[in-house]
C-alpha atoms as a PDB file:
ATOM      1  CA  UNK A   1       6.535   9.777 -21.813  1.00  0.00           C
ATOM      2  CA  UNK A   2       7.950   6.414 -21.629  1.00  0.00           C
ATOM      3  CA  UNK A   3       7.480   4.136 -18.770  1.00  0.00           C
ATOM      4  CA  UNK A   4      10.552   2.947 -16.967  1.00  0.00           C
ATOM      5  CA  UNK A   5      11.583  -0.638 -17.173  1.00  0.00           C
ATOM      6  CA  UNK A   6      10.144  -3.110 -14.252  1.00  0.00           C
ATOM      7  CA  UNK A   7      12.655  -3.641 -11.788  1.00  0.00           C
ATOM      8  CA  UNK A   8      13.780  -7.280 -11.470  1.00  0.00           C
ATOM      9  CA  UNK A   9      12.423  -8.296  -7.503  1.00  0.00           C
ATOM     10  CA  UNK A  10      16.382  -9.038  -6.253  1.00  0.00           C
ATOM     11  CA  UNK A  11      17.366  -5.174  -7.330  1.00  0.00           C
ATOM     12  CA  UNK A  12      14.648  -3.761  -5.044  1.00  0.00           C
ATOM     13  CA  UNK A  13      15.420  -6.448  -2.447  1.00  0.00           C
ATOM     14  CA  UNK A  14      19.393  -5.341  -2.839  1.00  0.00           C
ATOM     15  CA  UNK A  15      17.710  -1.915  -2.138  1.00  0.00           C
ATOM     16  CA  UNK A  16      15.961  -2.696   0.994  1.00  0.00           C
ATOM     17  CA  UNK A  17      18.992  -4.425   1.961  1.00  0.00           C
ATOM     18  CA  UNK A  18      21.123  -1.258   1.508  1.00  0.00           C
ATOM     19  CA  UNK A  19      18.673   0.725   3.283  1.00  0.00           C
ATOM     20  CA  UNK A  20      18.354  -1.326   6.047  1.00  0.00           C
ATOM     21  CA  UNK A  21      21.904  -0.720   6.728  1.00  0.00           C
ATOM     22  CA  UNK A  22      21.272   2.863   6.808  1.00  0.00           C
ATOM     23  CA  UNK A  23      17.869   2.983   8.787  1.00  0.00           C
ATOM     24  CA  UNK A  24      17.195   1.227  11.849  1.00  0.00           C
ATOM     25  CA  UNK A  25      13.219   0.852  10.082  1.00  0.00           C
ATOM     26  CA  UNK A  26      12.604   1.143   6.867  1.00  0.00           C
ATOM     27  CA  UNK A  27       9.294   1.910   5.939  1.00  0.00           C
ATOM     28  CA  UNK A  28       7.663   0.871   2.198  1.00  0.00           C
ATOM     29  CA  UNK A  29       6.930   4.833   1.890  1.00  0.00           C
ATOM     30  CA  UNK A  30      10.822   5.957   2.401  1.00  0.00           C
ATOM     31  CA  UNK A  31      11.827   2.304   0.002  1.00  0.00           C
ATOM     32  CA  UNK A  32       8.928   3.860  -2.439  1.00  0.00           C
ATOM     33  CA  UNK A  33      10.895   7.177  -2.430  1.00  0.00           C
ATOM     34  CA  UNK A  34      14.078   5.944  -2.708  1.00  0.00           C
ATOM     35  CA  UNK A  35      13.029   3.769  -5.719  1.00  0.00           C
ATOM     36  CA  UNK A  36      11.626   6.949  -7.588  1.00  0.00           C
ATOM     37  CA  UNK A  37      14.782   8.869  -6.859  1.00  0.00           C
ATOM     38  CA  UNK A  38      16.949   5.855  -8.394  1.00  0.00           C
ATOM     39  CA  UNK A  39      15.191   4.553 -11.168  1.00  0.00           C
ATOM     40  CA  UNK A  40      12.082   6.537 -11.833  1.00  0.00           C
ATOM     41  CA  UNK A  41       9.556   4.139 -10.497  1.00  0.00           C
ATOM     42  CA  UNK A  42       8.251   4.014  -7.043  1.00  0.00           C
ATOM     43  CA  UNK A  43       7.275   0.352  -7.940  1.00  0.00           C
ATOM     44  CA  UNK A  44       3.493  -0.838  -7.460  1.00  0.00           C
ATOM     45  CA  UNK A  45       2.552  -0.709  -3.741  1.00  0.00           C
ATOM     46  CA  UNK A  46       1.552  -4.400  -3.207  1.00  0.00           C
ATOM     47  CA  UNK A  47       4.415  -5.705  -4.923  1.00  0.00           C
ATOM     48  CA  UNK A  48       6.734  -3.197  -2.822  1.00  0.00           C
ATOM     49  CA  UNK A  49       5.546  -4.109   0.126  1.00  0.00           C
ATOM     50  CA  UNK A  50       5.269  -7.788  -0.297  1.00  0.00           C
ATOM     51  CA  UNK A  51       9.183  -7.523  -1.173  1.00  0.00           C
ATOM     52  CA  UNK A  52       9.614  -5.453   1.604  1.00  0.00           C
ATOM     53  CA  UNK A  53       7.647  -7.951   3.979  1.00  0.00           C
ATOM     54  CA  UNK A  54       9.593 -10.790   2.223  1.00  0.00           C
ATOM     55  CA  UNK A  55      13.399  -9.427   2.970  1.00  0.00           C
ATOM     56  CA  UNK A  56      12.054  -8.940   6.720  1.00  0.00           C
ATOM     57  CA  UNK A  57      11.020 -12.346   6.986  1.00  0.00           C
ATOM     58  CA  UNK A  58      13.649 -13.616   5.646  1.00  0.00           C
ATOM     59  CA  UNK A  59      16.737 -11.841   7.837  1.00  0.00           C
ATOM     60  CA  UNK A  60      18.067 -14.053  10.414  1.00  0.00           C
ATOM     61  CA  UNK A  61      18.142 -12.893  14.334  1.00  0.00           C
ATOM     62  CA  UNK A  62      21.929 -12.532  14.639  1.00  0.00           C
ATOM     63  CA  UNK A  63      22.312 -12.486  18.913  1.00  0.00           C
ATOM     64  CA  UNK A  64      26.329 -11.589  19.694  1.00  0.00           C
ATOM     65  CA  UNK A  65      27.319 -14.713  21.308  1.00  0.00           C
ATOM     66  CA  UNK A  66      29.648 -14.394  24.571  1.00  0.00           C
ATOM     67  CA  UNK A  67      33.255 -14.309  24.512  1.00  0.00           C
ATOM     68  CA  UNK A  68      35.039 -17.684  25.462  1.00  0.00           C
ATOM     69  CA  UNK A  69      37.062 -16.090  27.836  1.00  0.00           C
ATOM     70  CA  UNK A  70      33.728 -13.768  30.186  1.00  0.00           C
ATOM     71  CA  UNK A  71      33.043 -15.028  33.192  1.00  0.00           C
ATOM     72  CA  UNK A  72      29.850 -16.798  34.286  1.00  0.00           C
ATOM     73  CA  UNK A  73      28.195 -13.395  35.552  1.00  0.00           C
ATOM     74  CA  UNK A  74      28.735 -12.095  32.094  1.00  0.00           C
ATOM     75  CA  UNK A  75      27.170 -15.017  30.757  1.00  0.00           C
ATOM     76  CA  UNK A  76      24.126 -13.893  32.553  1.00  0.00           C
ATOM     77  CA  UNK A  77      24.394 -10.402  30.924  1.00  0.00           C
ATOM     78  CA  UNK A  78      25.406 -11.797  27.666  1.00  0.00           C
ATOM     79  CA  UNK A  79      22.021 -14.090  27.667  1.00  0.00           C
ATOM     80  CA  UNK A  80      20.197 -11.205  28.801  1.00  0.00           C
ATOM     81  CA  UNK A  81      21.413  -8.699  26.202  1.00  0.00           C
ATOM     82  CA  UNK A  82      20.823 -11.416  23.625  1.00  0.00           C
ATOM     83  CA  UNK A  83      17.016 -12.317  24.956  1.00  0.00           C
ATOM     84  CA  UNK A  84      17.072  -8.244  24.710  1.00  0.00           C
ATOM     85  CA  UNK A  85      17.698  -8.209  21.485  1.00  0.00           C
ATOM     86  CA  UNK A  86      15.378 -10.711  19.983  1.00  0.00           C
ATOM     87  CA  UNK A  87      12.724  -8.874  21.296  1.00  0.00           C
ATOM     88  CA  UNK A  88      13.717  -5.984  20.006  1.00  0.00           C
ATOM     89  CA  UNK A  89      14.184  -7.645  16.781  1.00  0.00           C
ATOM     90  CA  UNK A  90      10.468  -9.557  16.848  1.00  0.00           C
ATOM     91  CA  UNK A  91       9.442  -5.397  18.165  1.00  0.00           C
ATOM     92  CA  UNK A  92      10.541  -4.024  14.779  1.00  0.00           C
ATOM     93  CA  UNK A  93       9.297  -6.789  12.881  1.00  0.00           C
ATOM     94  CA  UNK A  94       5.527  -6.337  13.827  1.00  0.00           C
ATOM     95  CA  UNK A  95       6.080  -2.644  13.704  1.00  0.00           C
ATOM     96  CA  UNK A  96       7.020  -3.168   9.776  1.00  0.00           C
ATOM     97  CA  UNK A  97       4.370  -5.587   9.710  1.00  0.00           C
ATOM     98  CA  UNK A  98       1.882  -3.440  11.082  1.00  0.00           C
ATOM     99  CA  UNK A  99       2.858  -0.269   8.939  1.00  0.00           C
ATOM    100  CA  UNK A 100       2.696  -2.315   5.730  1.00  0.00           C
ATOM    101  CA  UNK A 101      -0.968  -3.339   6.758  1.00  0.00           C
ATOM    102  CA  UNK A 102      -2.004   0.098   7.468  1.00  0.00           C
ATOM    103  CA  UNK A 103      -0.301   1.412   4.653  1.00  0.00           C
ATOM    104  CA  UNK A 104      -1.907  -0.785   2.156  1.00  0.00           C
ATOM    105  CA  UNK A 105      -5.304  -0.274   3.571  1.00  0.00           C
ATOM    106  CA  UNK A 106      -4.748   3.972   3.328  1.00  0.00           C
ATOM    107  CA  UNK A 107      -3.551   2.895  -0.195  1.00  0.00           C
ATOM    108  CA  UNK A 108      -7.383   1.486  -0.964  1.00  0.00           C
ATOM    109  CA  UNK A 109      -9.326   4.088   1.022  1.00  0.00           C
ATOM    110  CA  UNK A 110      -7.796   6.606  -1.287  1.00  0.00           C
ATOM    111  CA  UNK A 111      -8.680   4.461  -3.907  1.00  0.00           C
ATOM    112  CA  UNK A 112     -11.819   4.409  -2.759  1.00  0.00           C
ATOM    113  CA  UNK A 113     -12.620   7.933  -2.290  1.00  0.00           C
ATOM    114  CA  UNK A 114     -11.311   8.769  -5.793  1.00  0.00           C
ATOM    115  CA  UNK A 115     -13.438   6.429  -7.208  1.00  0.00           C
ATOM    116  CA  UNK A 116     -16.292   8.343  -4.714  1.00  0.00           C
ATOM    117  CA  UNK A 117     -15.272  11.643  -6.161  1.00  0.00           C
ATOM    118  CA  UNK A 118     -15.090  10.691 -10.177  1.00  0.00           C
ATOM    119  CA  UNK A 119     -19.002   8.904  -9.673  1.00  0.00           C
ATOM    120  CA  UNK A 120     -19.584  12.410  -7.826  1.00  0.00           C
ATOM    121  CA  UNK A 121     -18.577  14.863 -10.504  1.00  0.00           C
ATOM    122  CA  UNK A 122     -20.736  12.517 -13.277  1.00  0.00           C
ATOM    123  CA  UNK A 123     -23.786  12.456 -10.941  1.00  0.00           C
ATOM    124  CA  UNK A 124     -25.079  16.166 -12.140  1.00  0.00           C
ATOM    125  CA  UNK A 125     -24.986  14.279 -15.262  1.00  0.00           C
ATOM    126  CA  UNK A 126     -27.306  12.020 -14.515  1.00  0.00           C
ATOM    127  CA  UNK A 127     -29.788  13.794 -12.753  1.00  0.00           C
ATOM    128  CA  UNK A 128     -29.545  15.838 -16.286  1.00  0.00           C
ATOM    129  CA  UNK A 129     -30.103  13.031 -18.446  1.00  0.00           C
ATOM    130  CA  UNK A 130     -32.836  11.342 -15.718  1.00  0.00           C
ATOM    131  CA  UNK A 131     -35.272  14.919 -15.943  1.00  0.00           C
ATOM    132  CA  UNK A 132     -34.283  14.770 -19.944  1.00  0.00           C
ATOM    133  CA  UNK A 133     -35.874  11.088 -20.049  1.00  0.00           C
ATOM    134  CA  UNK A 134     -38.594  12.052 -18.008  1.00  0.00           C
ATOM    135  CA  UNK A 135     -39.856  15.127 -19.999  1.00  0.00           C
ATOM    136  CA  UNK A 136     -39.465  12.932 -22.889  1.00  0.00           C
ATOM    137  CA  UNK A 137     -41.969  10.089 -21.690  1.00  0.00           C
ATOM    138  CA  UNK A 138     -43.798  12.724 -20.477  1.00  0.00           C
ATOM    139  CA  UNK A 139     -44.230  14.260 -24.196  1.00  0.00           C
ATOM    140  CA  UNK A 140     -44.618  10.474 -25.253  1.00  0.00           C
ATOM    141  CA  UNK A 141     -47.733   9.649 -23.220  1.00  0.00           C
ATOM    142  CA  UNK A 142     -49.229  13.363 -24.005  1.00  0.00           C
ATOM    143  CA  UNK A 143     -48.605  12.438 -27.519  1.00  0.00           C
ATOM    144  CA  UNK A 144     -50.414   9.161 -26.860  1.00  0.00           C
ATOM    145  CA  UNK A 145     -53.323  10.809 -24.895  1.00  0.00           C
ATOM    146  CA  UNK A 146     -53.879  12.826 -28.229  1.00  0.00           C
ATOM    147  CA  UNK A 147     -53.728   9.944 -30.736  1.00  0.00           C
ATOM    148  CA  UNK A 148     -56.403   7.935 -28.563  1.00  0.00           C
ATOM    149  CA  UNK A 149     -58.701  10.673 -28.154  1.00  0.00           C
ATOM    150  CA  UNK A 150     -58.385  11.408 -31.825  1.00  0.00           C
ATOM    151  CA  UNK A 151     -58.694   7.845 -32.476  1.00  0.00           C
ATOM    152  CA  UNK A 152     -62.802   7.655 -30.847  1.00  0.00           C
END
């Protein structure tokens, strides 16, 4: 089966854009989904998620500035709601942050432990050929016992 053509970086960031719209987070899994559902491809994980990392960083904190016409008590509320929602906004960014961090890492433990399980399944193999070997030199220096003693 053929592979899928790479997509170009600004059509997955026009994707995360488009999702972000739709989601209040977007995670790299549910962008990984969404990618496979479009085009085929989920996309290689690093490079997702360093595109996904990259469109975060990269969107401007938009606070709703106050009306010209509220009056200085609304002011007050305006600057708190504002203050409000930077924090929420730095919140979701080290929530993204933090779930593409832990997400790659469960990416290389698995990895990992299918590497562990493919040395696993060739280790009876091993011990096979080690006990082979083993009987062999055996033989070998048995054969060599033989030679010397017929040699005196």
């Amino acid at each position: 089966m053929a592979r899928p053509p790479r997509l170009p970086d600004t059509a997955i960031l026009e994707l995360v854009h488009e999702l972000r719209r739709q989601h209040a987070v977007l995670t790299g899994t549910r962008l990984r989904e969404e990618l496979e559902r479009r085009h085929g491809t989920r996309g290689g994980v690093s490079r997702i998620y360093r595109l996904l990392d990259q469109a975060t960083a990269s969107r401007p904190a938009a606070p709703p500035s106050p009306p010209a016409s509220a009056p200085t008590g609304d002011t007050d509320l305006h600057a708190q709601l504002s203050a409000a929602l930077e924090r929420a906004r730095l919140a979701e960014h080290r929530e993204e942050h933090h779930q593409t961090r832990w997400a790659g890492e469960i990416h290389q433990l698995r990895e990992q432990v299918q590497a562990l399980r493919e040395a696993a399944h060739r280790l009876p193999l091993l011990e096979r050929e080690v006990q082979d070997r083993s009987r062999e030199l055996a033989a070998a220096y048995h054969r060599i016992a033989d030679l010397e003693s017929q040699l005196r």
